[in-house]
N, C-alpha and C. Protein backbone atom coordinates (compact mmCIF):
# COMPACT_ATOMS: atom_id res chain seq x y z
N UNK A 1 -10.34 -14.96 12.75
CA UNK A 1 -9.94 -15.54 11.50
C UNK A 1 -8.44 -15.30 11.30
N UNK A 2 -7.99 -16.52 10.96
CA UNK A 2 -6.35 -16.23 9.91
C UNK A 2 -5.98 -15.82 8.66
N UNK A 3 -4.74 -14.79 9.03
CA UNK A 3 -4.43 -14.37 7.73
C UNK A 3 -2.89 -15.07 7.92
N UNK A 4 -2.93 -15.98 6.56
CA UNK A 4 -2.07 -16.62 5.78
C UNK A 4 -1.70 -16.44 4.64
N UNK A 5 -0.03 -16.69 4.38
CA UNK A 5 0.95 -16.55 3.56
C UNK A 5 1.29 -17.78 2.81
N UNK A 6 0.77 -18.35 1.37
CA UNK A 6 0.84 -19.83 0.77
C UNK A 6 1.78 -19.09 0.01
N UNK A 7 2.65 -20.28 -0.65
CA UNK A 7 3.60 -20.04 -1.92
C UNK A 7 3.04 -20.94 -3.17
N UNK A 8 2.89 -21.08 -4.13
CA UNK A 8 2.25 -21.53 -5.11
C UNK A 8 2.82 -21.76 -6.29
N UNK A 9 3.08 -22.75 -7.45
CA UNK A 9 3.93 -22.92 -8.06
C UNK A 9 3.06 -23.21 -9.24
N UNK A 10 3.01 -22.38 -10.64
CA UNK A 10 1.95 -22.35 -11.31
C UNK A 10 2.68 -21.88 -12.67
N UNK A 11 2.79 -22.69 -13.35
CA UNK A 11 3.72 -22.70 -14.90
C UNK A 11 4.79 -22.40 -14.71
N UNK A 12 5.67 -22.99 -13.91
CA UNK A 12 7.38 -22.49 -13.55
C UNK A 12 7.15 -21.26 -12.60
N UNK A 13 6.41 -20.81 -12.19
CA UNK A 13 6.44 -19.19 -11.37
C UNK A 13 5.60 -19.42 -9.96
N UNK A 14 6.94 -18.80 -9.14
CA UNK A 14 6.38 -18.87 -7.86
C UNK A 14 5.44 -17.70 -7.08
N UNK A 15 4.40 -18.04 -7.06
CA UNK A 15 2.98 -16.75 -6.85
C UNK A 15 2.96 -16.99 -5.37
N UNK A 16 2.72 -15.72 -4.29
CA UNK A 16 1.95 -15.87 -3.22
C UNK A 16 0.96 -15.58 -2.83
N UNK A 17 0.07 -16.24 -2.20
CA UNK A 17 -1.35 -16.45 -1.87
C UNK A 17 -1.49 -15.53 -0.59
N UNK A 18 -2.52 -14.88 -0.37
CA UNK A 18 -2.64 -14.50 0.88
C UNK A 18 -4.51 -14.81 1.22
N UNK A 19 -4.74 -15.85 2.55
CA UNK A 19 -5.33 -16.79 2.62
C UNK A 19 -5.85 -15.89 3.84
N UNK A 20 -7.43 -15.48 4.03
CA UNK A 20 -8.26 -15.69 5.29
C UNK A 20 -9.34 -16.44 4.84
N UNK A 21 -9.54 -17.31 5.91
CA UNK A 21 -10.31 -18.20 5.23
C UNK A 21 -10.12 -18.90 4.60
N UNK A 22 -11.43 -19.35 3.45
CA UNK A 22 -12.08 -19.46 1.83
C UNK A 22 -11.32 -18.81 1.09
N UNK A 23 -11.17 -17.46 1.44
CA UNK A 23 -10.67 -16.32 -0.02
C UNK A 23 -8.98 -16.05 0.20
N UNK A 24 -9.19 -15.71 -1.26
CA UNK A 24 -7.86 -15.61 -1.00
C UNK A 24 -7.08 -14.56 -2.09
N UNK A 25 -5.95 -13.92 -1.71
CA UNK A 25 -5.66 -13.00 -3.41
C UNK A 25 -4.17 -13.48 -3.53
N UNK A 26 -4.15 -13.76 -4.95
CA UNK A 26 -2.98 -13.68 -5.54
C UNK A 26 -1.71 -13.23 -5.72
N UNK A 27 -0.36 -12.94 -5.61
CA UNK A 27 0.41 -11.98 -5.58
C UNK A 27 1.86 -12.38 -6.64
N UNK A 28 2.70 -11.42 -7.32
CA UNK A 28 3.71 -11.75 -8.27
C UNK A 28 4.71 -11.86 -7.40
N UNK A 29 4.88 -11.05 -6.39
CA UNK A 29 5.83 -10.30 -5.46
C UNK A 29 5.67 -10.80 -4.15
N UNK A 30 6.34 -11.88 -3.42
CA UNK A 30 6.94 -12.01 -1.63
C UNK A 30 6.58 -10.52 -0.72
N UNK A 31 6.94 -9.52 -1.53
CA UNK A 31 6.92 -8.58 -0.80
C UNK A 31 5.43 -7.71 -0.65
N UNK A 32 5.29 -7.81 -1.61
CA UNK A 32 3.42 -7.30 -2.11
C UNK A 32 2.67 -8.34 -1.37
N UNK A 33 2.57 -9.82 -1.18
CA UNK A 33 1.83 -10.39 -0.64
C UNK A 33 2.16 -10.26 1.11
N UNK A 34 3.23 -10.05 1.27
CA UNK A 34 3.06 -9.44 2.87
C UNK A 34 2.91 -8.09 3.15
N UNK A 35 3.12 -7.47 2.42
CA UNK A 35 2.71 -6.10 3.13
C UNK A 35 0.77 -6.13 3.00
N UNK A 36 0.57 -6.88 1.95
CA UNK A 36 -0.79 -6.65 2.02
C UNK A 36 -1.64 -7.60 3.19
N UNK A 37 -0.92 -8.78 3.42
CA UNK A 37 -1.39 -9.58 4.79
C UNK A 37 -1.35 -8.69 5.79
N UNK A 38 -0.16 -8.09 6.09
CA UNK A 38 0.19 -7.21 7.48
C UNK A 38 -1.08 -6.12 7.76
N UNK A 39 -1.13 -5.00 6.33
CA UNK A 39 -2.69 -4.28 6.68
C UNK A 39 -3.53 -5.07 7.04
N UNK A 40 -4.17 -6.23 6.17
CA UNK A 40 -5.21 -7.25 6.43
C UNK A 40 -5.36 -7.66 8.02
N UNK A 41 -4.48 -7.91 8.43
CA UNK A 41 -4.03 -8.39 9.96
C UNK A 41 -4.51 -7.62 11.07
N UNK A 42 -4.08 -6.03 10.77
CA UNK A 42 -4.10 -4.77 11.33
C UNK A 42 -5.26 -4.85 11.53
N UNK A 43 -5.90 -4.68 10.30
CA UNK A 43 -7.76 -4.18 9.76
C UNK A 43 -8.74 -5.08 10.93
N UNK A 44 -7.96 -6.50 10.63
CA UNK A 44 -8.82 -6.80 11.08
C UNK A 44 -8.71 -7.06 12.89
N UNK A 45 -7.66 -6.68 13.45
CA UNK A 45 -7.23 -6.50 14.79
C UNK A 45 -8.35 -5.43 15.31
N UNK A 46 -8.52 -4.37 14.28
CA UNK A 46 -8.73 -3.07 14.80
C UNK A 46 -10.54 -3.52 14.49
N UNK A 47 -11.03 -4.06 13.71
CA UNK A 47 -12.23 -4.35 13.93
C UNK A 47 -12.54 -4.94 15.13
N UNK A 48 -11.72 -6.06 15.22
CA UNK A 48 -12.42 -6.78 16.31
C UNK A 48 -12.29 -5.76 17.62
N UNK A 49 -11.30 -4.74 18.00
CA UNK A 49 -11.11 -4.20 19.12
C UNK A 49 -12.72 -3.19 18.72
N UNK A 50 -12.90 -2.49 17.66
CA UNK A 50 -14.14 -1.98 17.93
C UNK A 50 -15.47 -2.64 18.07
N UNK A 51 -15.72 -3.67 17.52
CA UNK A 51 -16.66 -4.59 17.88
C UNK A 51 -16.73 -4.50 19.43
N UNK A 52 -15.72 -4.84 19.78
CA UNK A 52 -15.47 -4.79 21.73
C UNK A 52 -16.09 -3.90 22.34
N UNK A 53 -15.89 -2.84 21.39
CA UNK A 53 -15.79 -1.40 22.07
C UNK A 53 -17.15 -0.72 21.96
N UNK A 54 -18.05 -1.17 20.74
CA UNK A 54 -19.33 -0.31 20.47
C UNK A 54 -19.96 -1.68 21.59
N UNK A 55 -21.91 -0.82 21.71
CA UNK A 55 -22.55 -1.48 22.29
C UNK A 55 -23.40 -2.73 21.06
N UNK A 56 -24.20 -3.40 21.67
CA UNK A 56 -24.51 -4.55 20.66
C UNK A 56 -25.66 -4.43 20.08
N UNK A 57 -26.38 -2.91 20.14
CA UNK A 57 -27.29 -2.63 19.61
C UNK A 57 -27.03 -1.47 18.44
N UNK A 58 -26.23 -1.77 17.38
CA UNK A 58 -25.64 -0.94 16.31
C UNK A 58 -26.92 -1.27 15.36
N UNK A 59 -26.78 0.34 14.48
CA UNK A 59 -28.25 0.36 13.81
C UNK A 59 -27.42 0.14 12.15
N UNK A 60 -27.10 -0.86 11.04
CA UNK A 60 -26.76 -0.68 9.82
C UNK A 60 -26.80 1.00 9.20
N UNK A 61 -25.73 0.75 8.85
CA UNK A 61 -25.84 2.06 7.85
C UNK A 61 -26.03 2.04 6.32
């Protein structure tokens, strides 16, 4: 999945979106909406490398 950076223009004020998927969160701040994509990005890098990594018979916790 992609994590995306929209700009948004909503009563005179420019908001950024940060987009995986469907969902998406809001932001006041350029800078707040990327630092929070970049973890997002990370998170989900590091999932998929453990997905890789466990076997395919994982029991829910």
């Amino acid at each position: 999945m992609e994590v995306r950076i929209e700009n948004l223009q909503r009563q005179g004020r420019t908001l950024w979106q940060v987009r995986m998927g469907a969902r998406g969160v809001t932001f006041d701040k350029e800078l707040a909406a990327r630092t929070f994509a970049a973890q997002l990005h990370q998170r989900l890098l590091w999932l998929r490398e453990l997905a890789e990594c466990e076997p395919d018979d994982r029991q829910p916790r």
